[in-house]
N, C-alpha and C. Protein backbone atom coordinates (compact mmCIF):
# COMPACT_ATOMS: atom_id res chain seq x y z
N UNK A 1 -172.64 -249.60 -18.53
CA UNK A 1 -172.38 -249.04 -19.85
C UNK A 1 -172.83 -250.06 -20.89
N UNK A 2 -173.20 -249.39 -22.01
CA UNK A 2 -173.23 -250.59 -23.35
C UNK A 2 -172.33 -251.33 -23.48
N UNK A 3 -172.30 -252.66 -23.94
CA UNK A 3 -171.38 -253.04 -24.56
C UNK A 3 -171.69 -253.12 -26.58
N UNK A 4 -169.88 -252.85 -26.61
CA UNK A 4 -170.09 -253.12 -28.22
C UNK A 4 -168.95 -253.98 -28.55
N UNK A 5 -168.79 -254.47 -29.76
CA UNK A 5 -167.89 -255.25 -29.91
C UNK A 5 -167.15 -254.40 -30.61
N UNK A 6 -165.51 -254.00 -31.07
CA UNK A 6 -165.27 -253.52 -31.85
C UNK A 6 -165.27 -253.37 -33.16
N UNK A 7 -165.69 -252.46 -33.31
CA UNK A 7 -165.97 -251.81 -35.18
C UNK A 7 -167.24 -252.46 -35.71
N UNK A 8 -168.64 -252.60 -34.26
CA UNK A 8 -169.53 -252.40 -34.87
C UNK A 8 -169.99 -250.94 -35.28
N UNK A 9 -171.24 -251.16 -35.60
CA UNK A 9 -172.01 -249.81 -35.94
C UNK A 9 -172.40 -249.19 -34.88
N UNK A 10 -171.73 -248.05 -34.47
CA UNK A 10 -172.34 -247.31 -33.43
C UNK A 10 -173.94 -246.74 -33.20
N UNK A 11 -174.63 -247.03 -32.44
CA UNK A 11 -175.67 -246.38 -32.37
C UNK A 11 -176.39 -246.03 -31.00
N UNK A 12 -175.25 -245.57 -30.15
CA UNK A 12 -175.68 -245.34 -28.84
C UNK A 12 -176.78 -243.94 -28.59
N UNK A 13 -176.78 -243.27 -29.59
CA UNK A 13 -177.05 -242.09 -30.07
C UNK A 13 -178.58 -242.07 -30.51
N UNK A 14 -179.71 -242.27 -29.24
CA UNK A 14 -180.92 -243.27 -30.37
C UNK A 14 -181.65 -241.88 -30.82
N UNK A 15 -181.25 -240.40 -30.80
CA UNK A 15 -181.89 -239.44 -31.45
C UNK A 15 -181.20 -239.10 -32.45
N UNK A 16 -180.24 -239.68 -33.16
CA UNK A 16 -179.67 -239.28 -34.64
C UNK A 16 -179.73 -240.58 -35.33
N UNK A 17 -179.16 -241.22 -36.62
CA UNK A 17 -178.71 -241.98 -37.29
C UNK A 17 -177.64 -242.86 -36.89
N UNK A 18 -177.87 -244.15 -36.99
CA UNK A 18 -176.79 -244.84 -36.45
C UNK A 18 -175.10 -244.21 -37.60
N UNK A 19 -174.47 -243.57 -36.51
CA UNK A 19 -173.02 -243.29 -37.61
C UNK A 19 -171.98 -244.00 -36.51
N UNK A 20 -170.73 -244.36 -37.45
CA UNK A 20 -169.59 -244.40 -36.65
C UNK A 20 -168.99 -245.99 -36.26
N UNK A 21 -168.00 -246.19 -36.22
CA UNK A 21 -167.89 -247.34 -35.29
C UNK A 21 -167.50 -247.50 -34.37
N UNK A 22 -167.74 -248.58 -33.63
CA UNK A 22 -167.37 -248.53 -31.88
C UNK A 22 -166.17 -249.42 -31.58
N UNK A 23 -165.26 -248.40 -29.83
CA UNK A 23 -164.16 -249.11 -30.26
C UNK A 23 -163.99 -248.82 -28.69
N UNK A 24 -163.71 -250.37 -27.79
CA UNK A 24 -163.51 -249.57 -26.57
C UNK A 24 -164.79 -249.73 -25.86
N UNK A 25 -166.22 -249.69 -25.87
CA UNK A 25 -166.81 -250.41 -25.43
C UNK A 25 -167.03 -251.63 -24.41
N UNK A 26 -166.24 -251.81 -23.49
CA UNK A 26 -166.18 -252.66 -22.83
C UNK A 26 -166.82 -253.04 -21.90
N UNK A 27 -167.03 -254.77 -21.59
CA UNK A 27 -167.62 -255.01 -20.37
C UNK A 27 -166.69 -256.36 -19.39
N UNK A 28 -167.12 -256.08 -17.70
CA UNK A 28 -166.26 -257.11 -17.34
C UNK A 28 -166.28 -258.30 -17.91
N UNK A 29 -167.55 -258.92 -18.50
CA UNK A 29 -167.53 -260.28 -18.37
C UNK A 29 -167.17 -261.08 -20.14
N UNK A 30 -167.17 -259.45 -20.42
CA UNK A 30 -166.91 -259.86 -22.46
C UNK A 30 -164.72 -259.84 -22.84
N UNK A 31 -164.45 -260.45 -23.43
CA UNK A 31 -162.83 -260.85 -23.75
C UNK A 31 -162.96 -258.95 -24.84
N UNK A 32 -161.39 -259.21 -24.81
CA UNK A 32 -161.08 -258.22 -25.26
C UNK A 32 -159.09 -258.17 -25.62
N UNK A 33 -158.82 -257.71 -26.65
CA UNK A 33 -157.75 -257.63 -26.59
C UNK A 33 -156.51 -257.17 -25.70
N UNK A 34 -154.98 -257.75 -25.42
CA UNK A 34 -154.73 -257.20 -24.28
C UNK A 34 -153.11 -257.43 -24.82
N UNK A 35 -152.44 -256.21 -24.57
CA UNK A 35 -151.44 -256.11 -25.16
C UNK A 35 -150.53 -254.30 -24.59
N UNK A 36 -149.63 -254.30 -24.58
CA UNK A 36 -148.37 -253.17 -24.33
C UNK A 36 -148.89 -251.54 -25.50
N UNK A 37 -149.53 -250.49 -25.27
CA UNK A 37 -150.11 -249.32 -26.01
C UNK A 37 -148.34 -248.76 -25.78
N UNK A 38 -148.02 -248.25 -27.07
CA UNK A 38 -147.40 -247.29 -27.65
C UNK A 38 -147.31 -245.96 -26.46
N UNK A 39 -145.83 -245.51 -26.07
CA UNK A 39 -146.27 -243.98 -25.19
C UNK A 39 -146.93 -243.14 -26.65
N UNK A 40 -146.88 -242.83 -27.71
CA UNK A 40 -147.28 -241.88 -27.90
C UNK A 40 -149.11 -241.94 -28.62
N UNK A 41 -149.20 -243.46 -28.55
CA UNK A 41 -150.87 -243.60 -28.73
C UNK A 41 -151.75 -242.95 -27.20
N UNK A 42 -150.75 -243.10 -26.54
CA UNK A 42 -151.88 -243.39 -24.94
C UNK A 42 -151.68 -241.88 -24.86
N UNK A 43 -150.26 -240.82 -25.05
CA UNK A 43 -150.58 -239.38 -25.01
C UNK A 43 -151.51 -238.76 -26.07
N UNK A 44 -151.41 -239.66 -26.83
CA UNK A 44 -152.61 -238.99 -28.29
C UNK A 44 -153.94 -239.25 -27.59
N UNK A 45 -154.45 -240.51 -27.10
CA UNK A 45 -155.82 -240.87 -26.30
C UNK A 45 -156.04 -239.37 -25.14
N UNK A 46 -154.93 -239.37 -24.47
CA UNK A 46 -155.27 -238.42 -23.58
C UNK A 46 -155.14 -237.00 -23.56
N UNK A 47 -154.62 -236.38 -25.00
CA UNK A 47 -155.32 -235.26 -25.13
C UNK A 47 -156.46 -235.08 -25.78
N UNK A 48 -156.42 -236.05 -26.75
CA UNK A 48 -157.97 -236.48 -27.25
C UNK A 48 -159.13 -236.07 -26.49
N UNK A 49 -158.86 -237.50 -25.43
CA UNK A 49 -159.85 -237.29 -24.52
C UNK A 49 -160.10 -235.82 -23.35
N UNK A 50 -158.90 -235.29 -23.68
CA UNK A 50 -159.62 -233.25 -22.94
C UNK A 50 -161.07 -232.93 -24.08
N UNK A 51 -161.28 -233.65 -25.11
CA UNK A 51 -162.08 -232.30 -25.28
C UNK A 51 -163.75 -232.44 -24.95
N UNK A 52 -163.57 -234.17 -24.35
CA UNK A 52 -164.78 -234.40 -23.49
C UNK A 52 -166.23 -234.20 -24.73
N UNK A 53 -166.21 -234.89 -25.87
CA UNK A 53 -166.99 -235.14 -26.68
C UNK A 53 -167.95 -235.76 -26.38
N UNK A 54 -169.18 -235.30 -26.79
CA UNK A 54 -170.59 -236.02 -26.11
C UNK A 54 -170.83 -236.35 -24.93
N UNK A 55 -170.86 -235.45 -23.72
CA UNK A 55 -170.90 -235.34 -22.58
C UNK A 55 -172.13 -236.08 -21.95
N UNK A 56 -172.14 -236.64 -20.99
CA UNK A 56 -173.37 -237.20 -20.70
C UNK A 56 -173.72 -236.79 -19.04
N UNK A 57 -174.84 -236.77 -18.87
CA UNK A 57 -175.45 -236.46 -17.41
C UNK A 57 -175.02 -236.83 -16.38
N UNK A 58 -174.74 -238.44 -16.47
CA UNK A 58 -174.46 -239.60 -15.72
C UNK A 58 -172.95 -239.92 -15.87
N UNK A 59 -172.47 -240.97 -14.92
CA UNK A 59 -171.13 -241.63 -15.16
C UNK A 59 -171.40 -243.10 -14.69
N UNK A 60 -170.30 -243.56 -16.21
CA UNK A 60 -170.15 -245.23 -15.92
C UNK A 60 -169.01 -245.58 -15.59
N UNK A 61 -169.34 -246.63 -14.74
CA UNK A 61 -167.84 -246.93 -14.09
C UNK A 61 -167.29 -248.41 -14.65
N UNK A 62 -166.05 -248.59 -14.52
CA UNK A 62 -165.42 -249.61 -14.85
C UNK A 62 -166.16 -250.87 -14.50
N UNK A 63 -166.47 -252.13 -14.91
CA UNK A 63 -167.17 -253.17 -14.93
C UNK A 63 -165.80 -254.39 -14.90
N UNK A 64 -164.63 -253.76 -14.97
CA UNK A 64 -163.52 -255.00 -15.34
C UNK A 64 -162.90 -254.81 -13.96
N UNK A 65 -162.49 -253.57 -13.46
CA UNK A 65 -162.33 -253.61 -11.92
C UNK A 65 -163.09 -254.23 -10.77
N UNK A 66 -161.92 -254.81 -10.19
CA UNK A 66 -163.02 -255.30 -8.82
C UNK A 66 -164.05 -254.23 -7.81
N UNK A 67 -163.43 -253.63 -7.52
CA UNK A 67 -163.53 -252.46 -7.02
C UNK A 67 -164.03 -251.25 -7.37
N UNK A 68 -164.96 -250.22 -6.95
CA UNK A 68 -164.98 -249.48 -7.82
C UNK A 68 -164.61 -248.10 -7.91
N UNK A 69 -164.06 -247.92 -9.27
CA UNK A 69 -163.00 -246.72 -9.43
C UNK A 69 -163.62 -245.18 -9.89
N UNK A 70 -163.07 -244.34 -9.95
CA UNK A 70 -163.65 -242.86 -10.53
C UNK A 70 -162.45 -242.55 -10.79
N UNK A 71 -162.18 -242.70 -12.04
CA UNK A 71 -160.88 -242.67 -12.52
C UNK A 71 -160.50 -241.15 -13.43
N UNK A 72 -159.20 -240.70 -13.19
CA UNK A 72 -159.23 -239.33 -14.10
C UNK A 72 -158.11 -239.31 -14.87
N UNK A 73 -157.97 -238.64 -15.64
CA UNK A 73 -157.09 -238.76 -17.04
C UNK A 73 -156.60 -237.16 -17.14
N UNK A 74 -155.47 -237.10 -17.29
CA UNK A 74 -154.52 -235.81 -17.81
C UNK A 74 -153.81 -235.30 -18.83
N UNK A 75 -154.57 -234.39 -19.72
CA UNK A 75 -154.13 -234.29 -21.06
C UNK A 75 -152.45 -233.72 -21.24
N UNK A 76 -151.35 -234.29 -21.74
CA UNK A 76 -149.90 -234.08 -21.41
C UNK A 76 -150.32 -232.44 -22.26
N UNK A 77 -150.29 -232.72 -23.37
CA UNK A 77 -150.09 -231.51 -24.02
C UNK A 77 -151.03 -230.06 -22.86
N UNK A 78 -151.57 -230.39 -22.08
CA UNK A 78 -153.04 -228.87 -21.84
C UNK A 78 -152.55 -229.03 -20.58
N UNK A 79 -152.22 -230.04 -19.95
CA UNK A 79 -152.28 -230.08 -17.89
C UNK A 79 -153.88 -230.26 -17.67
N UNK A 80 -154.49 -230.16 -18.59
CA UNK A 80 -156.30 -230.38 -18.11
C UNK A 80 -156.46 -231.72 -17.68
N UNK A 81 -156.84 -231.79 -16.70
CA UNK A 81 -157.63 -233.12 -15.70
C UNK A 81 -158.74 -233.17 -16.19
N UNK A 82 -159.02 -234.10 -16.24
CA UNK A 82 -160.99 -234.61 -16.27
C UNK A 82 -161.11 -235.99 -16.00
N UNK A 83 -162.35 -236.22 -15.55
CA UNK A 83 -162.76 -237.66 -15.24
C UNK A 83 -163.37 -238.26 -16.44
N UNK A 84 -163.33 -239.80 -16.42
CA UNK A 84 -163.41 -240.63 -16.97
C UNK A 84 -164.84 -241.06 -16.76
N UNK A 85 -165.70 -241.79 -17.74
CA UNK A 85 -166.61 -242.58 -17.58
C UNK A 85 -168.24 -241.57 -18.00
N UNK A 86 -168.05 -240.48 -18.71
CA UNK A 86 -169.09 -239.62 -18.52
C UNK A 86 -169.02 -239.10 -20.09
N UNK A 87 -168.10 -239.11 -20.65
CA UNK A 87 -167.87 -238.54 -22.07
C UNK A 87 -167.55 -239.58 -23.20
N UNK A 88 -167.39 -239.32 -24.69
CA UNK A 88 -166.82 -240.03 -25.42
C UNK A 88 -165.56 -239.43 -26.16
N UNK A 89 -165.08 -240.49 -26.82
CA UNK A 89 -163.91 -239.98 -27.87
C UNK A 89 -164.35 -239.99 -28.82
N UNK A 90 -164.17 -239.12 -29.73
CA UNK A 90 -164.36 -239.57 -31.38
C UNK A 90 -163.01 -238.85 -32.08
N UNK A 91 -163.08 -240.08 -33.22
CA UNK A 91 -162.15 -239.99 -33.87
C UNK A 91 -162.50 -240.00 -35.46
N UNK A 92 -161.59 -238.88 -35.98
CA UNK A 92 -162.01 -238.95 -37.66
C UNK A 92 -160.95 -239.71 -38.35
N UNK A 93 -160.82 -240.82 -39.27
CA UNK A 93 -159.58 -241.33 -39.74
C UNK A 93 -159.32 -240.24 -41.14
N UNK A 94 -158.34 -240.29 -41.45
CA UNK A 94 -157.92 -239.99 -42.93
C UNK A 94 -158.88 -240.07 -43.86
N UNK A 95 -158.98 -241.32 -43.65
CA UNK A 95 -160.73 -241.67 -45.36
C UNK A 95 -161.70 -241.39 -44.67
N UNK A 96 -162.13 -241.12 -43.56
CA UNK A 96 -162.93 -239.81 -43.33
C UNK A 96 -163.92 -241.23 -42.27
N UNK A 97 -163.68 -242.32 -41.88
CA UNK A 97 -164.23 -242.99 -41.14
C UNK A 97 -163.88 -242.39 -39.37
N UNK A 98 -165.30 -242.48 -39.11
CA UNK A 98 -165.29 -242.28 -37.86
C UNK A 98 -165.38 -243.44 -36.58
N UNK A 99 -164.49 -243.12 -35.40
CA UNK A 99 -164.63 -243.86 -34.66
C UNK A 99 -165.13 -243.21 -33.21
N UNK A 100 -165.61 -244.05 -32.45
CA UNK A 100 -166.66 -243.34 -31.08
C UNK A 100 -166.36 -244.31 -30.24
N UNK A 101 -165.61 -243.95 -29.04
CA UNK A 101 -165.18 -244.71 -28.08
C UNK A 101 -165.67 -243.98 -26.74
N UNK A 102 -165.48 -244.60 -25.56
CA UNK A 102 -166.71 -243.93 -24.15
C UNK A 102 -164.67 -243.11 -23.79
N UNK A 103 -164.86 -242.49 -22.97
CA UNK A 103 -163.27 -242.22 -22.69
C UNK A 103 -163.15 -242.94 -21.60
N UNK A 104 -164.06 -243.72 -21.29
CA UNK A 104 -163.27 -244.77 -19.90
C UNK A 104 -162.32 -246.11 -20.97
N UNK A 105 -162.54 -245.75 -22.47
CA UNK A 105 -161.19 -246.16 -23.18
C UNK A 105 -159.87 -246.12 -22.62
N UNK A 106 -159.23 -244.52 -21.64
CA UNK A 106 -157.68 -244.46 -21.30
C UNK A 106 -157.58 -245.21 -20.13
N UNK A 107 -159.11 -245.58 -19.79
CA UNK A 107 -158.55 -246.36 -18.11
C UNK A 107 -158.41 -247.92 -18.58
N UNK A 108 -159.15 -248.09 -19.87
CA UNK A 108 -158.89 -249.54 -20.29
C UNK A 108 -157.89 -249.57 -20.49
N UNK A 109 -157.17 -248.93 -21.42
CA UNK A 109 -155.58 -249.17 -22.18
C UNK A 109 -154.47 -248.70 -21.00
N UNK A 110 -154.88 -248.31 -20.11
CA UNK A 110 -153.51 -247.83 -18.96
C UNK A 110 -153.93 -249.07 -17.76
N UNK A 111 -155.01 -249.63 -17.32
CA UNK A 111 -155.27 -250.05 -16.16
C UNK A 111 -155.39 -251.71 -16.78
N UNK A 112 -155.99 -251.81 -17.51
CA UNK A 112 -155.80 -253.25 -18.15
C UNK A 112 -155.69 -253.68 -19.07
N UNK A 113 -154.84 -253.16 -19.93
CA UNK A 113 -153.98 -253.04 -20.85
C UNK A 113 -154.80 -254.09 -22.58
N UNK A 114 -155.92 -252.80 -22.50
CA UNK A 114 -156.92 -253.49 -23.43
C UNK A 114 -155.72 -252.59 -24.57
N UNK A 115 -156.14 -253.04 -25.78
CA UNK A 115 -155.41 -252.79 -26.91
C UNK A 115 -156.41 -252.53 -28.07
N UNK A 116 -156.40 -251.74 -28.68
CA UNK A 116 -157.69 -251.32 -29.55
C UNK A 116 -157.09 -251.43 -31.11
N UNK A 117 -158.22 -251.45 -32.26
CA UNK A 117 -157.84 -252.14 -33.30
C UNK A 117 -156.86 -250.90 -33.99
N UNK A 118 -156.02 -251.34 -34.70
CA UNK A 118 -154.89 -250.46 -35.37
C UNK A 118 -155.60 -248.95 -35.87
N UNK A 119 -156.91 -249.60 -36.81
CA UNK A 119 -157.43 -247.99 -37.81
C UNK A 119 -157.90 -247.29 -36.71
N UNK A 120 -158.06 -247.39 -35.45
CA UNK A 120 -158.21 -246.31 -34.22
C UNK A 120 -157.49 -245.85 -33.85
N UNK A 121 -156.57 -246.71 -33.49
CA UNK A 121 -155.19 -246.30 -33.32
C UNK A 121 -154.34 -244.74 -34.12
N UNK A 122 -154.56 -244.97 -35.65
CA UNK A 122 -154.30 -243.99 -36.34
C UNK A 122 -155.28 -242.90 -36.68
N UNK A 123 -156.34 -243.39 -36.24
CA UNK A 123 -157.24 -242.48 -36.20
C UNK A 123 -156.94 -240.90 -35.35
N UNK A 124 -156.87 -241.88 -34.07
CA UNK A 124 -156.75 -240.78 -33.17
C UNK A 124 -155.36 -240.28 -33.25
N UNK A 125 -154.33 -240.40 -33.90
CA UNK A 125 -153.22 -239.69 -34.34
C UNK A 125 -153.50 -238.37 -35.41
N UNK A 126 -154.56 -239.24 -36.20
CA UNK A 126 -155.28 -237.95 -37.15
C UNK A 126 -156.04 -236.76 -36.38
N UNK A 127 -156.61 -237.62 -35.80
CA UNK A 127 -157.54 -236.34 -34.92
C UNK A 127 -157.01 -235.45 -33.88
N UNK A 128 -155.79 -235.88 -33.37
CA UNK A 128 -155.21 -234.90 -32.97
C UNK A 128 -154.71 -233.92 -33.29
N UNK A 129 -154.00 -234.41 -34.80
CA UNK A 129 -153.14 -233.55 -35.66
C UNK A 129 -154.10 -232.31 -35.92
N UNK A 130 -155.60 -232.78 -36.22
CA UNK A 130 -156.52 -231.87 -36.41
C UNK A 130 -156.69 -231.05 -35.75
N UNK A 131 -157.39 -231.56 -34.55
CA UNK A 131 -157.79 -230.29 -33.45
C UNK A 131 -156.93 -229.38 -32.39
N UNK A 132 -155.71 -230.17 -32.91
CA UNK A 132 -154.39 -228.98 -31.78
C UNK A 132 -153.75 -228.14 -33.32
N UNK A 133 -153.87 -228.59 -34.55
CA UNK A 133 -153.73 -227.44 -35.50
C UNK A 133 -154.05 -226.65 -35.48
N UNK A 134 -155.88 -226.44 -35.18
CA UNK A 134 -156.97 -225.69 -35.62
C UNK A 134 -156.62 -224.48 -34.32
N UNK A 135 -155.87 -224.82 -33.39
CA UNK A 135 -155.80 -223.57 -32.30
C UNK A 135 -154.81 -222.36 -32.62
């Protein structure tokens, strides 16, 4: 997978405009924050992550595990399963900043307890509020 550092400029996307910032991005051999996620950030991440945003062909797998994993994630609110490592998250904040994370994000914050920067954090509280309204 790419690596990014958090809240650069996203531009994994090389047929549009670089938009967005990146958050979650991770690689084994790069540091990263590491700290105790909130239960109701990590249920916000994981219905988030049902709606499998920017789907990709391929799957990347964890680089921080020894071992290697195919990891899957369960949205509380839907019961929907899906795997990890193939899609992204995005998130709209309030002031209308966007954030773009890979969704092998929930295996970071549940499996090695990466911790992501706060305005994501609330981000994806916004973006939930959004897209389980809109149903």
């Amino acid at each position: 997978m790419t690596y990014y550092p958090d809240l650069a400029t996203y531009d994994y996307n090389y047929h549009e405009p670089p938009q967005g910032l990146t958050v979650g991005w991770l690689e084994g051999d790069e540091d990263f924050a590491v700290g105790e996620s909130s239960n109701e950030f990590v249920a916000n991440l994981l219905d988030l992550g049902a709606f499998l945003d920017h789907k990709a062909r391929g799957f990347h797998h964890c680089t921080i595990c020894t071992v290697l994993t195919e990891p899957m994630a369960t949205s509380p609110r839907t019961g929907k399963s899906y795997p990890l490592g193939h899609a992204e998250i995005r998130a709209t904040a309030s002031d209308g900043s966007l954030y773009v994370a890979p969704n092998l994000i929930i295996h970071y914050v549940q499996e090695h307890g990466y911790i992501p920067p706060a305005e994501f954090i609330e981000a994806v509280s916004v973006e939930v509020s959004r897209r389980y309204s809109a149903e």
